[in-house]
N, C-alpha and C. Protein backbone atom coordinates (compact mmCIF):
# COMPACT_ATOMS: atom_id res chain seq x y z
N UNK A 1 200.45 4.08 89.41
CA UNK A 1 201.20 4.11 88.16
C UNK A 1 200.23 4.05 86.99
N UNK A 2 200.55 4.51 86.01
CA UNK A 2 199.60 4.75 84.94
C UNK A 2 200.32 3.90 83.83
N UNK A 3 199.73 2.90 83.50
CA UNK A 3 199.72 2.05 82.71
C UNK A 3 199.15 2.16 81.34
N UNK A 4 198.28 3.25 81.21
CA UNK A 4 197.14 3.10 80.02
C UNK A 4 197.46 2.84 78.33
N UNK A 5 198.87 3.58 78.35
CA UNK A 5 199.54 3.46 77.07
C UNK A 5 200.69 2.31 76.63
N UNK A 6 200.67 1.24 77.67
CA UNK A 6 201.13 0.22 77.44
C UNK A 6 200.36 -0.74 76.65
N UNK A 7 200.69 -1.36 75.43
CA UNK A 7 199.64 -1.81 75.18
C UNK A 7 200.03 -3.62 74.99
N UNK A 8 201.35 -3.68 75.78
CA UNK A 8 201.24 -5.04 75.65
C UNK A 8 201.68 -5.59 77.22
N UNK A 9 200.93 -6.84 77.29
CA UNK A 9 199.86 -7.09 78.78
C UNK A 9 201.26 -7.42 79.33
N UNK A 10 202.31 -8.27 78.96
CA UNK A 10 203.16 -9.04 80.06
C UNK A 10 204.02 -7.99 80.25
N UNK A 11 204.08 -6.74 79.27
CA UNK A 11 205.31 -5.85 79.47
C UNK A 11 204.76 -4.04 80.83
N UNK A 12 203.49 -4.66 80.67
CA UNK A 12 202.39 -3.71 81.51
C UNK A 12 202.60 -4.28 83.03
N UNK A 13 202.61 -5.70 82.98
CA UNK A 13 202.76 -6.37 84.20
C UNK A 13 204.01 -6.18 85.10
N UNK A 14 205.07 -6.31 83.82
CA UNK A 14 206.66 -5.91 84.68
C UNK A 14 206.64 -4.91 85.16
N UNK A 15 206.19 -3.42 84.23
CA UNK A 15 206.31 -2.38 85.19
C UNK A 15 205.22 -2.23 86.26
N UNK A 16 204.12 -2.78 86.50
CA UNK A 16 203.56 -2.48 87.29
C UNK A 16 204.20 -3.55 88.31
N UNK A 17 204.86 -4.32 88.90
CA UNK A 17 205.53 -5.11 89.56
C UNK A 17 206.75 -4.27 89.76
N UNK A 18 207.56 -3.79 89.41
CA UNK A 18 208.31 -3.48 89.19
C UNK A 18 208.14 -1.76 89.99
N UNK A 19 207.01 -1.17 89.76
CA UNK A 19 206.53 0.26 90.64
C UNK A 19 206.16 -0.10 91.80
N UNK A 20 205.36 -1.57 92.09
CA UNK A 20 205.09 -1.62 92.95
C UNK A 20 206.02 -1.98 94.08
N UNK A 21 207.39 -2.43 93.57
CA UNK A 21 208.69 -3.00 94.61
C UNK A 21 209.02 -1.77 94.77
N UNK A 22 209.20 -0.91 93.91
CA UNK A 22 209.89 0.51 94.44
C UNK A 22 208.82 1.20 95.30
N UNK A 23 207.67 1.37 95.42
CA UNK A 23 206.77 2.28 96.26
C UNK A 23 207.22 1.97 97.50
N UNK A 24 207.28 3.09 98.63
CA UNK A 24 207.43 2.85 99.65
C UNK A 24 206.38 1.66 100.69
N UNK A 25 206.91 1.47 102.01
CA UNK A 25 205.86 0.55 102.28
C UNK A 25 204.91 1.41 103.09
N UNK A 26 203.47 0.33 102.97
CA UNK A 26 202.61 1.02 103.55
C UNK A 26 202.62 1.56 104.78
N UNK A 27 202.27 2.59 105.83
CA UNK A 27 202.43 2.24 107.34
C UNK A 27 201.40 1.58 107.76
N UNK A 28 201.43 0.58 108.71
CA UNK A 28 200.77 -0.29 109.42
C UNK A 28 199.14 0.27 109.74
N UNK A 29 198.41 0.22 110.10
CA UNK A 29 197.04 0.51 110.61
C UNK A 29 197.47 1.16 112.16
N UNK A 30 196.76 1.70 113.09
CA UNK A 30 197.01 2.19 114.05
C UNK A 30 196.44 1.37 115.22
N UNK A 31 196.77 1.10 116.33
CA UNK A 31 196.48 -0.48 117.16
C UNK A 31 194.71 0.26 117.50
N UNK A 32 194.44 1.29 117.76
CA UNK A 32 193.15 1.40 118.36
C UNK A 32 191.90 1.33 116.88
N UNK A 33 192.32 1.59 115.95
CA UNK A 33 191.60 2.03 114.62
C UNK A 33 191.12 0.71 114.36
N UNK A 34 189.24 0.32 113.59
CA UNK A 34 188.82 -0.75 113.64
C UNK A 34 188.90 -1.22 111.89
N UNK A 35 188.83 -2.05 111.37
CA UNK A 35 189.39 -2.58 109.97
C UNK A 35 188.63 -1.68 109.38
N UNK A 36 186.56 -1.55 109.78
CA UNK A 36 185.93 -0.90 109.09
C UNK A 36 185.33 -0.04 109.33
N UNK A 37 186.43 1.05 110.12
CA UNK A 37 186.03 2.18 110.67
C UNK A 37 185.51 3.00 109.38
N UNK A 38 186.18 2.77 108.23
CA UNK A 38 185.81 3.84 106.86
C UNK A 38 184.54 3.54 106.13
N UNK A 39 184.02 2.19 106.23
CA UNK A 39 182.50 1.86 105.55
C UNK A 39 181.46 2.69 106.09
N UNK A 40 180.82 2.75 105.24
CA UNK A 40 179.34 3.32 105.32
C UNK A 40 178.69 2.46 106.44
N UNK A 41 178.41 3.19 107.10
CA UNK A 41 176.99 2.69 108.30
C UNK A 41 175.77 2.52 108.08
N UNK A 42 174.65 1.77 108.19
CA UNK A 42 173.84 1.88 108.13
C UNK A 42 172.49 1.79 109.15
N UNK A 43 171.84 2.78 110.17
CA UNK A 43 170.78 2.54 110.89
C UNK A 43 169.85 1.19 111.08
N UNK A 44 169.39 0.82 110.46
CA UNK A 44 168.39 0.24 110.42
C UNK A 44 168.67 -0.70 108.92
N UNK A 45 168.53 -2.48 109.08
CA UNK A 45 168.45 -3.02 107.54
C UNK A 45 166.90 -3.72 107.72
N UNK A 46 166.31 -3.32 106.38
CA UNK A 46 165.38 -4.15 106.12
C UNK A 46 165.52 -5.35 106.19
N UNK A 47 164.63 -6.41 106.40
CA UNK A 47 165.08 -8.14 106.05
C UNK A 47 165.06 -8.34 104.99
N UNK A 48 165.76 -8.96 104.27
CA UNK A 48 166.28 -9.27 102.96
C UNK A 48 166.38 -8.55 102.14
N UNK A 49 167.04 -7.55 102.17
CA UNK A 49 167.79 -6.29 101.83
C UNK A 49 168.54 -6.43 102.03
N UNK A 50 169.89 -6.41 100.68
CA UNK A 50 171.25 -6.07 100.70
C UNK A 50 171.37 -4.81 101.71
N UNK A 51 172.92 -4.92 102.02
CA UNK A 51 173.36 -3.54 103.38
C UNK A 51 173.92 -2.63 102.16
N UNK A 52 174.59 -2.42 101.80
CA UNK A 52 175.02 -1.44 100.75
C UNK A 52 174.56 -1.91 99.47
């Protein structure tokens, strides 16, 4: 939902509450699919080197 031209915060909040009760619901994850099948992989981490 596009909010950008709302410019007052509690009345931005209702409708975005308010889009978000109407959106359909999500479908579930699939039982074999792993949480972070979609992250970036990485080979090899240096030691004390952040991973991403």
């Amino acid at each position: 939902m596009n909010t950008k031209n709302i410019e007052d915060k509690a009345e931005r909040k209702t409708a975005k509450r308010a889009a978000r009760k109407a959106a359909p619901a999500k479908a579930k994850r699939a039982a074999g699919v792993a949480r972070g099948s979609m992250k970036k992989k990485i080979r090899h981490q240096a030691q004390g080197q952040r991973k991403r």
